[in-house]
PDB file of N, CA and C in Angstrom:
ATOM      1  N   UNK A   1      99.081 120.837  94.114  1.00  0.00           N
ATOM      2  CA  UNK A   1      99.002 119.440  94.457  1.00  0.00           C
ATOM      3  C   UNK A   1      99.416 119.256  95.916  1.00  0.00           C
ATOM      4  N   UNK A   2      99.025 118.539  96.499  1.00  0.00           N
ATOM      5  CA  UNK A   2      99.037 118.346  98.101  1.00  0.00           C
ATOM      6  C   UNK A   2      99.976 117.262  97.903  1.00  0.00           C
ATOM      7  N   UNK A   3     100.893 117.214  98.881  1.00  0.00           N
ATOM      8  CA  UNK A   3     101.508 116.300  99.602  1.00  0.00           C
ATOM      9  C   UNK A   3     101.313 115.854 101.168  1.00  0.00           C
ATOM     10  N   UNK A   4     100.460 115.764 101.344  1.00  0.00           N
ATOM     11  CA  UNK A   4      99.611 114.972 102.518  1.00  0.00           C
ATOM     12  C   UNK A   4      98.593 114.181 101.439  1.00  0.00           C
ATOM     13  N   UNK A   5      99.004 112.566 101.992  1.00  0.00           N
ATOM     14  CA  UNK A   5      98.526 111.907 101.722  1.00  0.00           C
ATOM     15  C   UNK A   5      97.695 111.019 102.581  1.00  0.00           C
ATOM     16  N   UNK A   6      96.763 110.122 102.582  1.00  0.00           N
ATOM     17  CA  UNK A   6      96.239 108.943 103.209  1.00  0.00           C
ATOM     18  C   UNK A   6      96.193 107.621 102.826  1.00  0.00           C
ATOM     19  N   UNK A   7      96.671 106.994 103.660  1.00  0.00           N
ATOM     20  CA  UNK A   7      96.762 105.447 103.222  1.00  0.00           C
ATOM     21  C   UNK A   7      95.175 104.644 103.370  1.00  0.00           C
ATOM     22  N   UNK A   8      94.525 104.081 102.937  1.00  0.00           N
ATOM     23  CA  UNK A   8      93.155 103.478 102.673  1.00  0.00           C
ATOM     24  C   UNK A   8      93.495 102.023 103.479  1.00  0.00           C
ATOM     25  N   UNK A   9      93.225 101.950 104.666  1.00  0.00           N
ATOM     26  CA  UNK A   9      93.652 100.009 105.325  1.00  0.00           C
ATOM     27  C   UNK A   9      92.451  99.356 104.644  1.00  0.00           C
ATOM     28  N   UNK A  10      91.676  99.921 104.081  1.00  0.00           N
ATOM     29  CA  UNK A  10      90.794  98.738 103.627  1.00  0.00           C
ATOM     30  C   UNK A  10      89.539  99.123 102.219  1.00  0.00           C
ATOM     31  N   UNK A  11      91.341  99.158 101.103  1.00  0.00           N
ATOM     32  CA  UNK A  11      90.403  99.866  99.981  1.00  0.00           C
ATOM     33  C   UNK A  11      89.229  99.040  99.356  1.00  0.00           C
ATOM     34  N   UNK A  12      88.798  99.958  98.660  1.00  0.00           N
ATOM     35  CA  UNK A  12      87.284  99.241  98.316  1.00  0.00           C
ATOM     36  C   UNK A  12      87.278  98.854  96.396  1.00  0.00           C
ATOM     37  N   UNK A  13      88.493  99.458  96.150  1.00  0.00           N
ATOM     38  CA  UNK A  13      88.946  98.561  94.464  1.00  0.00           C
ATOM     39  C   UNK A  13      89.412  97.344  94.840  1.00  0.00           C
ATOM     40  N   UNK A  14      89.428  96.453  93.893  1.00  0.00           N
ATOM     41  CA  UNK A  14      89.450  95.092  94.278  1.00  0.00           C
ATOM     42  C   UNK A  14      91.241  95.199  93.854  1.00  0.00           C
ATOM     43  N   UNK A  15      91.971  94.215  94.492  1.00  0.00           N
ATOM     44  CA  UNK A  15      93.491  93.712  94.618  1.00  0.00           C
ATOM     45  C   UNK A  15      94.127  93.133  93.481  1.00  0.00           C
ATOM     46  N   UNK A  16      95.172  93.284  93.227  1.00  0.00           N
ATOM     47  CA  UNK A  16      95.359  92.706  92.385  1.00  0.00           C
ATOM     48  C   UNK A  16      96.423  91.091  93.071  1.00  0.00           C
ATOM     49  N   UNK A  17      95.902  89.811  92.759  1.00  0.00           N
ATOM     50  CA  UNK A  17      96.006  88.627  93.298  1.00  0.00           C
ATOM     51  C   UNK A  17      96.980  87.482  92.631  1.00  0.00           C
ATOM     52  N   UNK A  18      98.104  86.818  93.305  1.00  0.00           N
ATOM     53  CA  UNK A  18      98.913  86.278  92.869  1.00  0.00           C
ATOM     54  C   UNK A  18      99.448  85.267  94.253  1.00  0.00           C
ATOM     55  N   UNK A  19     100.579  84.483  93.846  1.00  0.00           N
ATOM     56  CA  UNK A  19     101.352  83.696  94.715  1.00  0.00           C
ATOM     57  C   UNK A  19     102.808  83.858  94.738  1.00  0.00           C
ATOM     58  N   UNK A  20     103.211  83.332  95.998  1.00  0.00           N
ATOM     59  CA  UNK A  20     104.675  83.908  96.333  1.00  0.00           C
ATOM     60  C   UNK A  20     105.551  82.947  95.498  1.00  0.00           C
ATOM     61  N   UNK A  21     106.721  83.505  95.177  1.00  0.00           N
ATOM     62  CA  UNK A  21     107.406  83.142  94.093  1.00  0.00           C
ATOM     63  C   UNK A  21     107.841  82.004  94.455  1.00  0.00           C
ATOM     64  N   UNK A  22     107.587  80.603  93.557  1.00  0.00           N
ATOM     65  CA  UNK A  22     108.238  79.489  94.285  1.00  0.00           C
ATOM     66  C   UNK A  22     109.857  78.915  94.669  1.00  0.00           C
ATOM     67  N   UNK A  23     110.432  79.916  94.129  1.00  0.00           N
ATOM     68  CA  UNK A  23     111.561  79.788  94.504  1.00  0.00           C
ATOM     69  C   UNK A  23     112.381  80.418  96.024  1.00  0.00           C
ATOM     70  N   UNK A  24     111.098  81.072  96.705  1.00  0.00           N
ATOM     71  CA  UNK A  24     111.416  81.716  98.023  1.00  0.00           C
ATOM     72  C   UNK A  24     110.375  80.800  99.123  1.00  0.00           C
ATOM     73  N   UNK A  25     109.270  79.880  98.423  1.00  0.00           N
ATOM     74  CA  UNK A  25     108.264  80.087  98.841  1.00  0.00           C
ATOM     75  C   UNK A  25     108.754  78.247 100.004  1.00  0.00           C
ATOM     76  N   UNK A  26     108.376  78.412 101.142  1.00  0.00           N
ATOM     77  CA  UNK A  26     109.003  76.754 101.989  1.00  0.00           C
ATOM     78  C   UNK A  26     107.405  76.238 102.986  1.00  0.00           C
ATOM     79  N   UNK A  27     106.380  76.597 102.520  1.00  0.00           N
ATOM     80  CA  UNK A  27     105.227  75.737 103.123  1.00  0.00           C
ATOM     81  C   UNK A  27     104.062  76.668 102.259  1.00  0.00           C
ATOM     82  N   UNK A  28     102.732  75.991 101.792  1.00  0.00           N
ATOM     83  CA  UNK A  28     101.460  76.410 101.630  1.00  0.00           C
ATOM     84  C   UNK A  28     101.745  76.901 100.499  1.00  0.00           C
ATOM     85  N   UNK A  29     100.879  77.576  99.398  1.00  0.00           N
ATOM     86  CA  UNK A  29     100.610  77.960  98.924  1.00  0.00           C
ATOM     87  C   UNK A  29      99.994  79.171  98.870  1.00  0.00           C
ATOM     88  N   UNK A  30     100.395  80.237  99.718  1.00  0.00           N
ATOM     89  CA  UNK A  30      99.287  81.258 100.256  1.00  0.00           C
ATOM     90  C   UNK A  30      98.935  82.244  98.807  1.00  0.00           C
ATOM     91  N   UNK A  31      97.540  82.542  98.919  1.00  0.00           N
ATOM     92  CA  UNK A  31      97.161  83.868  97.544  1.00  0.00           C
ATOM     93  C   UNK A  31      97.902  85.414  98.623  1.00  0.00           C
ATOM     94  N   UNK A  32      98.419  86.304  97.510  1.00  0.00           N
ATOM     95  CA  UNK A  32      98.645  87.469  98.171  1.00  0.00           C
ATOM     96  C   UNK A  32      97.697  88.499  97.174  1.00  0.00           C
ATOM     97  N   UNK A  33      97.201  89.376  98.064  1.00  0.00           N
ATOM     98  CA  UNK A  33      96.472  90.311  97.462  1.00  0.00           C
ATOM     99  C   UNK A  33      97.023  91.889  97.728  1.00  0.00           C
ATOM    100  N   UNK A  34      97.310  92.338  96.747  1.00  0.00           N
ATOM    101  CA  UNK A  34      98.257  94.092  96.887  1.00  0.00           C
ATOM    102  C   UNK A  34      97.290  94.643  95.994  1.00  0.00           C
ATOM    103  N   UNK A  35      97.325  95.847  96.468  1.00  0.00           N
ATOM    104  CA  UNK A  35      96.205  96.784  96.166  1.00  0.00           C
ATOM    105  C   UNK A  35      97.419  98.064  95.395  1.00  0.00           C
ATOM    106  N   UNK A  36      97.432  98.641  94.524  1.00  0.00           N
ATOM    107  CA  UNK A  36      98.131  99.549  93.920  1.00  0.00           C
ATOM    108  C   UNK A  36      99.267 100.157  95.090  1.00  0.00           C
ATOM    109  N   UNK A  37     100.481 100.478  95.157  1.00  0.00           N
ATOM    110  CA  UNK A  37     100.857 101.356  95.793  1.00  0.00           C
ATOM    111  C   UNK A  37     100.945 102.612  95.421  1.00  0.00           C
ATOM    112  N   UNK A  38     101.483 103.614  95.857  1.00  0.00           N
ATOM    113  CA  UNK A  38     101.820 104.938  95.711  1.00  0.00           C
ATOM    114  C   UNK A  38     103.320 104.654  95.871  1.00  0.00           C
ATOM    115  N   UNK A  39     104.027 105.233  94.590  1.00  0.00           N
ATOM    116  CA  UNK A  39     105.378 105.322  94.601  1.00  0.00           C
ATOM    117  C   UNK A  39     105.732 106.739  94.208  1.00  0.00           C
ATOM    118  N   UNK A  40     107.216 106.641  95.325  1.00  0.00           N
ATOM    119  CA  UNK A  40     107.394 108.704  95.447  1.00  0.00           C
ATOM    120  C   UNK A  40     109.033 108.114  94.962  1.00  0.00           C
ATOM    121  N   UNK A  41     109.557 109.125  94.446  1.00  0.00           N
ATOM    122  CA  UNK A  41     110.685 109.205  94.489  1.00  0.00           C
ATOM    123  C   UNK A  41     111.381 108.968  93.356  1.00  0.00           C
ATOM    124  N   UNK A  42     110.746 108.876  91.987  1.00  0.00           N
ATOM    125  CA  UNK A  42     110.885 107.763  91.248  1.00  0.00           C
ATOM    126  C   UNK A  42     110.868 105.799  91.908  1.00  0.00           C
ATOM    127  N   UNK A  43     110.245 106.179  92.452  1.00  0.00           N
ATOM    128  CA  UNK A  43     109.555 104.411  92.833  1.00  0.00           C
ATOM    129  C   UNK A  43     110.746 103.992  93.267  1.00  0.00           C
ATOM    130  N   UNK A  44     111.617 104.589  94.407  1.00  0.00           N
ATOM    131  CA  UNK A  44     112.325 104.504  95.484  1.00  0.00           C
ATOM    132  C   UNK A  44     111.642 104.159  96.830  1.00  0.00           C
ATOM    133  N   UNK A  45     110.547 104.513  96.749  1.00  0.00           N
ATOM    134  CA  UNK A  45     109.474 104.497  97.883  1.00  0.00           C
ATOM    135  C   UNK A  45     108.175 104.338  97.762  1.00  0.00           C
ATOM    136  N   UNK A  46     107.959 103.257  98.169  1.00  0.00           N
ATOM    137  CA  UNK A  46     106.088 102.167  97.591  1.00  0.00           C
ATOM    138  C   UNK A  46     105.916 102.359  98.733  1.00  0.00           C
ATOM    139  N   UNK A  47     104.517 103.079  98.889  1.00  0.00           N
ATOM    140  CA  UNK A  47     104.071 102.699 100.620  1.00  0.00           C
ATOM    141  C   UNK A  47     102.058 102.282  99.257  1.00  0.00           C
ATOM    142  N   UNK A  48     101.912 101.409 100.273  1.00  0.00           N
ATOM    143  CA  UNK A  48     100.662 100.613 100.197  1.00  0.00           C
ATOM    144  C   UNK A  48     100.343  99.672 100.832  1.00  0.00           C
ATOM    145  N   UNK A  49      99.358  98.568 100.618  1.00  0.00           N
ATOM    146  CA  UNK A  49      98.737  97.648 101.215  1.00  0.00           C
ATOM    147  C   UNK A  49      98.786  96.416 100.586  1.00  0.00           C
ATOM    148  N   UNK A  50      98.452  95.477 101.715  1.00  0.00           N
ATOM    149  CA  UNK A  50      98.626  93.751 101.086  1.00  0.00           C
ATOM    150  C   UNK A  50      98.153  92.881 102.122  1.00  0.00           C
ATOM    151  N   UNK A  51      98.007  92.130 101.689  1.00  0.00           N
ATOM    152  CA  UNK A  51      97.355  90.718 102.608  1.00  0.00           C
ATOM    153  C   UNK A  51      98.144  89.326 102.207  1.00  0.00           C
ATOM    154  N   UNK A  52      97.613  88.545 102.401  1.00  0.00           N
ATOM    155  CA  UNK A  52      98.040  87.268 102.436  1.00  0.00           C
ATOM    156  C   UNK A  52      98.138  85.781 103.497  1.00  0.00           C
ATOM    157  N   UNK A  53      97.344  85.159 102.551  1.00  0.00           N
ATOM    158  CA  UNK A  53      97.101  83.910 103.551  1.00  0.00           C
ATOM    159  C   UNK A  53      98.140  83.117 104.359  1.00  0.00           C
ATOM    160  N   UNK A  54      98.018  82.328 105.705  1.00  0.00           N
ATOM    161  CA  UNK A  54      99.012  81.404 105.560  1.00  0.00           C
ATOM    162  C   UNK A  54      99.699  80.306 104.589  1.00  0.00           C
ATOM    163  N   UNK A  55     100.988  80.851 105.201  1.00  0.00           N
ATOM    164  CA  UNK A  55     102.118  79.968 104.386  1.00  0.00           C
ATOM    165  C   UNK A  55     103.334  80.430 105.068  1.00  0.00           C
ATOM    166  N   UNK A  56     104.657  79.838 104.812  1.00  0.00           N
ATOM    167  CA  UNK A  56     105.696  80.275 105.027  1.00  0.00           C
ATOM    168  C   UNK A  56     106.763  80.606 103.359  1.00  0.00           C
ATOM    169  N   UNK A  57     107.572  81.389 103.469  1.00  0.00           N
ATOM    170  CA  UNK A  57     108.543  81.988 102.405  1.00  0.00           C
ATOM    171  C   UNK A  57     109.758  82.605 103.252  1.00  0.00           C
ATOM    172  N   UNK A  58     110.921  82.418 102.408  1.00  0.00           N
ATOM    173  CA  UNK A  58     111.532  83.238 102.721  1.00  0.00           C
ATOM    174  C   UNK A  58     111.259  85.051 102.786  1.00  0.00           C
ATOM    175  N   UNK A  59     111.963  85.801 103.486  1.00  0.00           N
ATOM    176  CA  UNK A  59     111.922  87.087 103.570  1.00  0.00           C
ATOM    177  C   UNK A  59     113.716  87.574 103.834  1.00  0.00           C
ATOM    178  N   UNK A  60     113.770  88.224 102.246  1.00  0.00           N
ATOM    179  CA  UNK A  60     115.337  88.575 102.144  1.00  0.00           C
ATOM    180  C   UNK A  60     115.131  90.260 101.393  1.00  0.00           C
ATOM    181  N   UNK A  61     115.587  91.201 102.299  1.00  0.00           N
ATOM    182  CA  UNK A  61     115.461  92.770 101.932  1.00  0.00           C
ATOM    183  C   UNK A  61     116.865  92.744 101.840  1.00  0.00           C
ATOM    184  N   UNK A  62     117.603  92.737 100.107  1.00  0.00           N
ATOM    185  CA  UNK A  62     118.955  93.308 100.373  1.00  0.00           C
ATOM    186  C   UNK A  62     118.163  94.585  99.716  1.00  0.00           C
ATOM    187  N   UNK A  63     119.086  95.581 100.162  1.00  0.00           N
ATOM    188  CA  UNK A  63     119.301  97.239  99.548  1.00  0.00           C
ATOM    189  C   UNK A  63     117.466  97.648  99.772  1.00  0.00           C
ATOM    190  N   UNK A  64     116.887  97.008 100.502  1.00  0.00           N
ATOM    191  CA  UNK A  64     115.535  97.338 100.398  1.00  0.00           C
ATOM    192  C   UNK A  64     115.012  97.371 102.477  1.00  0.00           C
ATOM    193  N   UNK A  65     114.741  98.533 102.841  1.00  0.00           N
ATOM    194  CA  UNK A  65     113.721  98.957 104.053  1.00  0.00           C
ATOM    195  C   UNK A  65     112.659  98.676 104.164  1.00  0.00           C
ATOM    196  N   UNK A  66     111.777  97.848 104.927  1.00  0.00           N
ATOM    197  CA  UNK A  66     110.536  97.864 104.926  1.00  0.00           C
ATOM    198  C   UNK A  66     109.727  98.167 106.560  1.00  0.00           C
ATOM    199  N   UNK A  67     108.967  99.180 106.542  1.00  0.00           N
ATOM    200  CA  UNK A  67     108.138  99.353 107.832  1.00  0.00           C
ATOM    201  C   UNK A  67     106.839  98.634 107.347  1.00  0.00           C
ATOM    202  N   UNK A  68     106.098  98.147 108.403  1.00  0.00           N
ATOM    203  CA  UNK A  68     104.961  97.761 108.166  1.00  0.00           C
ATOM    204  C   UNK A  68     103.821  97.272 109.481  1.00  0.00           C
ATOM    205  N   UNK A  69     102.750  98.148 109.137  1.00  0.00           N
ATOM    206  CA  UNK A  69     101.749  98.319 110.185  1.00  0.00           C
ATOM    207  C   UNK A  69     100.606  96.815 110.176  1.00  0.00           C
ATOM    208  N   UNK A  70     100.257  96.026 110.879  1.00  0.00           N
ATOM    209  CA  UNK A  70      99.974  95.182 110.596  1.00  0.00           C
ATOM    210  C   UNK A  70      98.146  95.309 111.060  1.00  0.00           C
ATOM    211  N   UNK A  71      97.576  95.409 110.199  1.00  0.00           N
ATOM    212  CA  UNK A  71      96.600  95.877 110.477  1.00  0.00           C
ATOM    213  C   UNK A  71      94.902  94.716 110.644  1.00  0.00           C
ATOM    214  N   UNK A  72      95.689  93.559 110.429  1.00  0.00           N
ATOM    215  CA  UNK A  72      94.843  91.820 110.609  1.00  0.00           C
ATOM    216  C   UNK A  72      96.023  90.986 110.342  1.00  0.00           C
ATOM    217  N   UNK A  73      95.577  89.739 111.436  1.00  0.00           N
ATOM    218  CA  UNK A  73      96.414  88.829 111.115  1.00  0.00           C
ATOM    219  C   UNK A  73      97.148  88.546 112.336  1.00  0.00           C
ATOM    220  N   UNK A  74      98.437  87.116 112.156  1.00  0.00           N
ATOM    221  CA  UNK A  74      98.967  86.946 112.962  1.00  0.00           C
ATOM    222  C   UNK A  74     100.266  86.517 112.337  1.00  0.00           C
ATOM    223  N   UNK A  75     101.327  86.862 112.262  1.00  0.00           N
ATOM    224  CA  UNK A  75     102.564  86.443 111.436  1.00  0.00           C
ATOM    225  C   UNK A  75     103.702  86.240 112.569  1.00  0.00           C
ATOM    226  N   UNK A  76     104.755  85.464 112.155  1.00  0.00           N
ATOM    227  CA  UNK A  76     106.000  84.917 112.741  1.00  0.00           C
ATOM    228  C   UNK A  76     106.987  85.433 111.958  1.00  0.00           C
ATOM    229  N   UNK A  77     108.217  86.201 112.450  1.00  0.00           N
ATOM    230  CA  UNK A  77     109.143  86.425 111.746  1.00  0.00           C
ATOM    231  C   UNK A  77     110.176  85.939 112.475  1.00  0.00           C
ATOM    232  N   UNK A  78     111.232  85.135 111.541  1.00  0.00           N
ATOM    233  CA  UNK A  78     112.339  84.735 112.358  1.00  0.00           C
ATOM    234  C   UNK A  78     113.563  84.955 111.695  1.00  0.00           C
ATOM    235  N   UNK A  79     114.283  85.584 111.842  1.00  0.00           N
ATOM    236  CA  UNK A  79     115.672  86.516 111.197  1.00  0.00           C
ATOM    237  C   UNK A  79     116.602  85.414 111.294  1.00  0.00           C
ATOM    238  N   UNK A  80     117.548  85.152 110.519  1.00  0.00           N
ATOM    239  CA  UNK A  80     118.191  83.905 110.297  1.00  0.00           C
ATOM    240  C   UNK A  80     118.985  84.535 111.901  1.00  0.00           C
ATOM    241  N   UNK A  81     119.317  82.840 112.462  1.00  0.00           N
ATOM    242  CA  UNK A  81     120.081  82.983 113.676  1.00  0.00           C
ATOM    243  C   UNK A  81     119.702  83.926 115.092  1.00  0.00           C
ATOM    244  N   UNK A  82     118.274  83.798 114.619  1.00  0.00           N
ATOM    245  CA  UNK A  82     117.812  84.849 115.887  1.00  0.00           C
ATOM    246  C   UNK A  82     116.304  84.188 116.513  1.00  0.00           C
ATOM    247  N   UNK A  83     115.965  84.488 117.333  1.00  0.00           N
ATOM    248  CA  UNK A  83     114.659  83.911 118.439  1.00  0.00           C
ATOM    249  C   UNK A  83     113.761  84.802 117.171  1.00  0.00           C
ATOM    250  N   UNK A  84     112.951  83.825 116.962  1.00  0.00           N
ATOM    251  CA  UNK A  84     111.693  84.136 116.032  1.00  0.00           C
ATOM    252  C   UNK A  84     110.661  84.887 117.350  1.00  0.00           C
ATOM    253  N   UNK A  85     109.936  86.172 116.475  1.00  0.00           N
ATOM    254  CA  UNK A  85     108.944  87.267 116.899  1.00  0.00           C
ATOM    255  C   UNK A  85     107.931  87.436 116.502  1.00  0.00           C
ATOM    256  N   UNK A  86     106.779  87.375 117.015  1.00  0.00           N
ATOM    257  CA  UNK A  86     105.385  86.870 116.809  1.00  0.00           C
ATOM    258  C   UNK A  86     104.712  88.314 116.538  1.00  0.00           C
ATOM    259  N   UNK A  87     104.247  88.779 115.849  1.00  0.00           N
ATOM    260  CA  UNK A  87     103.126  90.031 115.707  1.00  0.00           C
ATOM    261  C   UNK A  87     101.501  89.686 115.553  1.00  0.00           C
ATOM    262  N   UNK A  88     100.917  90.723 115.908  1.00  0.00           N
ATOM    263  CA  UNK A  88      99.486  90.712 115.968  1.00  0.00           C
ATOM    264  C   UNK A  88      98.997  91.430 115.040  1.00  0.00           C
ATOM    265  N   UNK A  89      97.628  91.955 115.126  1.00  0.00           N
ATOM    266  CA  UNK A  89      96.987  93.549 114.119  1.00  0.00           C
ATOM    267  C   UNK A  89      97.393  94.359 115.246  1.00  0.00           C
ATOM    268  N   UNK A  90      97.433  95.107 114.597  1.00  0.00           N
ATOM    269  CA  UNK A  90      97.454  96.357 115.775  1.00  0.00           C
ATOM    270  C   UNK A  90      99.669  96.975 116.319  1.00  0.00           C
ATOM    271  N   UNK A  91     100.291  95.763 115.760  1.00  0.00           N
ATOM    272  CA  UNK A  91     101.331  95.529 115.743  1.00  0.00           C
ATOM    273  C   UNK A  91     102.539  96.501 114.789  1.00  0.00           C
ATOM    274  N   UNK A  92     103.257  97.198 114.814  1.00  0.00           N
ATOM    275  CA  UNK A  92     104.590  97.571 113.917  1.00  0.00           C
ATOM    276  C   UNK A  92     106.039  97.091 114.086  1.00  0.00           C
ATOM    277  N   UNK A  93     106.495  96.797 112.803  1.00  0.00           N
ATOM    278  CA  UNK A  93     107.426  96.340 112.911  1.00  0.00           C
ATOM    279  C   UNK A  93     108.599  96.806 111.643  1.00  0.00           C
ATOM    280  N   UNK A  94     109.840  96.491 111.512  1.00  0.00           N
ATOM    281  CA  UNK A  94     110.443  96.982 110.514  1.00  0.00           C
ATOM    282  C   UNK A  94     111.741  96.451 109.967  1.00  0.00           C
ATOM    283  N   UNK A  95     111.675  96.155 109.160  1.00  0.00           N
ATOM    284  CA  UNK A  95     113.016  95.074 108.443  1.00  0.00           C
ATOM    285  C   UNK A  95     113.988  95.854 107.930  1.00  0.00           C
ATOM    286  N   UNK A  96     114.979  95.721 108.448  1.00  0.00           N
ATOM    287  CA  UNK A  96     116.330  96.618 107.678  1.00  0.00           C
ATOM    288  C   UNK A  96     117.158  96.273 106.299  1.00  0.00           C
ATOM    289  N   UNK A  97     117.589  97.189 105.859  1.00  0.00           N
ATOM    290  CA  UNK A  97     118.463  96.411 104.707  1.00  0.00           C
ATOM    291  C   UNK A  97     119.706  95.432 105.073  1.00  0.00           C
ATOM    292  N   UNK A  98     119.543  93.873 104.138  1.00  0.00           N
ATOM    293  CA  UNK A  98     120.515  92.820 104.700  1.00  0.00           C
ATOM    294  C   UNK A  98     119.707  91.901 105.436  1.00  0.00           C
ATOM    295  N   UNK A  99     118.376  92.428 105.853  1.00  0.00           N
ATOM    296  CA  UNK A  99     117.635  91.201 106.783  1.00  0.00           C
ATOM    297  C   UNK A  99     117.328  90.083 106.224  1.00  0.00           C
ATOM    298  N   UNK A 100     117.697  88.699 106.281  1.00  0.00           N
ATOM    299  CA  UNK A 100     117.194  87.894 105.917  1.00  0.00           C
ATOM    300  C   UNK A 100     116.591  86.451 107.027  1.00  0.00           C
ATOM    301  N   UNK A 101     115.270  86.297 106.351  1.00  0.00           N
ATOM    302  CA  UNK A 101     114.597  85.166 107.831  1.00  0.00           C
ATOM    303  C   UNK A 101     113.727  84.545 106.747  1.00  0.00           C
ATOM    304  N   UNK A 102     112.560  84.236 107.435  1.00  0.00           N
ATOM    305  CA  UNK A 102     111.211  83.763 106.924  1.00  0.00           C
ATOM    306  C   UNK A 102     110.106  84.356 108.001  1.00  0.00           C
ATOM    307  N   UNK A 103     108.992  84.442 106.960  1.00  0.00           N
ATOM    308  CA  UNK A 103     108.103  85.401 107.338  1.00  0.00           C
ATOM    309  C   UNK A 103     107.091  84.142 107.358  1.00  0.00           C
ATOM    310  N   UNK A 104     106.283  83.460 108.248  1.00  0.00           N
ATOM    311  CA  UNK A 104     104.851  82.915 108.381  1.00  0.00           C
ATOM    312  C   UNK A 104     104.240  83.122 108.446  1.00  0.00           C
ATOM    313  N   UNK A 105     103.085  83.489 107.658  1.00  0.00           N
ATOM    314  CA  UNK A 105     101.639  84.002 108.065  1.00  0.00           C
ATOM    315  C   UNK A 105     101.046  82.687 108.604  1.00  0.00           C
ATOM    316  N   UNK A 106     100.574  83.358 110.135  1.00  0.00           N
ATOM    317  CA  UNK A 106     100.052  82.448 110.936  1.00  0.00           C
ATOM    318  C   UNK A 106      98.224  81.739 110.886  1.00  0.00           C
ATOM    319  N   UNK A 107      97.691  83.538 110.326  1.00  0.00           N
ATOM    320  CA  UNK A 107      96.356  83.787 110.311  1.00  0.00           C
ATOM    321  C   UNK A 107      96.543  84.807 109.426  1.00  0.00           C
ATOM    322  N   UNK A 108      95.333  84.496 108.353  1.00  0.00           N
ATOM    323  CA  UNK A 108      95.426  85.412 107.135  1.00  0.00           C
ATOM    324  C   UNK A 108      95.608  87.242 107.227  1.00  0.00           C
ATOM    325  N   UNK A 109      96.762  87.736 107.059  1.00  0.00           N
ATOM    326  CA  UNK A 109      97.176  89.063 107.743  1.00  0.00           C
ATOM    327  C   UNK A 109      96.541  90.394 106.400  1.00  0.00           C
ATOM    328  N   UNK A 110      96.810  91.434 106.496  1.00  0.00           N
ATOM    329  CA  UNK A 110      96.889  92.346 105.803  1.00  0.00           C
ATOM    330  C   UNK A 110      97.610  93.448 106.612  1.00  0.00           C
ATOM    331  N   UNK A 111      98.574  94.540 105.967  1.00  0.00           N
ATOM    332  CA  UNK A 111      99.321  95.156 106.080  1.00  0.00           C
ATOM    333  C   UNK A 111      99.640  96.383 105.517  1.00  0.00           C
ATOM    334  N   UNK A 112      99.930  97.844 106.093  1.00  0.00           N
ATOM    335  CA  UNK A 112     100.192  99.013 105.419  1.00  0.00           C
ATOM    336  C   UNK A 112     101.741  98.599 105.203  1.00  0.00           C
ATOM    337  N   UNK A 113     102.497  98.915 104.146  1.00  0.00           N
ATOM    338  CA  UNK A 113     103.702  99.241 104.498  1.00  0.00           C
ATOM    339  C   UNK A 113     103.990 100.377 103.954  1.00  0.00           C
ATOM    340  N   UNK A 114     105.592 100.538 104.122  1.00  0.00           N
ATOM    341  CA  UNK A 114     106.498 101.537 103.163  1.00  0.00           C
ATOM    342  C   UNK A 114     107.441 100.794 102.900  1.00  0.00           C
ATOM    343  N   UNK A 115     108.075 100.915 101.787  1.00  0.00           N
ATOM    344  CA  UNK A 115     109.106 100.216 101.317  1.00  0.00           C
ATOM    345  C   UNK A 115     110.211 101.668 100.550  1.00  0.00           C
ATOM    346  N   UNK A 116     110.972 101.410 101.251  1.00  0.00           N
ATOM    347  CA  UNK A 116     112.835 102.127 100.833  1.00  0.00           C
ATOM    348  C   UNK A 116     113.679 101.570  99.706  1.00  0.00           C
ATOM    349  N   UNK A 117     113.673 101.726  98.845  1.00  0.00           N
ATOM    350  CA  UNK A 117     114.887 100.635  97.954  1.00  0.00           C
ATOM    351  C   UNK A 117     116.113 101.605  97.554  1.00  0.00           C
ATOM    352  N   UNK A 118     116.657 100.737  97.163  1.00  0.00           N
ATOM    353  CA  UNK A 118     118.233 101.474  96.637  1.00  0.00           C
ATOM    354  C   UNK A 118     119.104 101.324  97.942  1.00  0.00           C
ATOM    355  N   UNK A 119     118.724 100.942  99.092  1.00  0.00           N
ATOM    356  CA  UNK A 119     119.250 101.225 100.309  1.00  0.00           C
ATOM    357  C   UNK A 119     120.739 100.301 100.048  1.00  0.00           C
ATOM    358  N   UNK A 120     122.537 100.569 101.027  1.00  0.00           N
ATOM    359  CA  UNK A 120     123.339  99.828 100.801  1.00  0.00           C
ATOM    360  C   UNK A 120     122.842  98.787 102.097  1.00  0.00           C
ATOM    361  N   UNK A 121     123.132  97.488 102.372  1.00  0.00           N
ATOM    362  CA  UNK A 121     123.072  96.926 103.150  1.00  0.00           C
ATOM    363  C   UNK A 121     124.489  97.122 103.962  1.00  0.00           C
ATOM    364  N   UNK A 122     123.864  96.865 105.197  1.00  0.00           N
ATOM    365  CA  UNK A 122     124.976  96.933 106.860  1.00  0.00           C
ATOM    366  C   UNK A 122     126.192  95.870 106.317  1.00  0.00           C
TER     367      UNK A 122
END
């Protein structure tokens, strides 16, 4: 079995489609679409893909890492108490454990990530 893998930015099985939880969720209604991940580690580590329309939600990673390649789209992230940071496609960026802000999708985005869990927060 190989361990070299490839990530698919634009698989061709259809997503599986839902909305952000309303209890995080503070403008729009955006649909999010996630496409299966690949989890290693005992599912310590999801790296896959996702999209999602504008809206705003909170974005709170306790004990959880996230990198993520932004591969369409235009999103705003603003980390509580800090100058909000604008990304593009073509863009990387990466949320630590303990980060908490709100995430805006500006223009309907899609995204590779990886996701870390179990992590202790700072």
């Amino acid at each position: 079995m190989s361990r070299l893998n490839t990530v698919v930015q634009h698989p061709a099985d259809a997503p599986e489609e839902g909305y952000i939880n309303p209890a995080i969720l503070l403008a729009g209604n955006p649909l999010l679409q996630k496409w299966a991940p690949d989890c290693i580690a005992d599912d310590k580590i999801k790296v896959g893909v996702m999209g999602g329309e504008p809206g705003t939600n909170r974005s709170i990673k306790d004990g959880v890492f996230e990198f993520c390649y932004l591969i369409e789209g235009v999103i705003k992230l603003t980390e509580d108490g800090c100058e909000p940071k604008l990304y593009h496609a073509g863009d990387t960026f990466y949320m630590e454990p303990g980060y908490k802000g709100q995430w805006r999708t500006i223009e309907t985005y899609k995204k590779v990530y990886v996701c870390v869990y179990g992590l202790d927060n700072p």
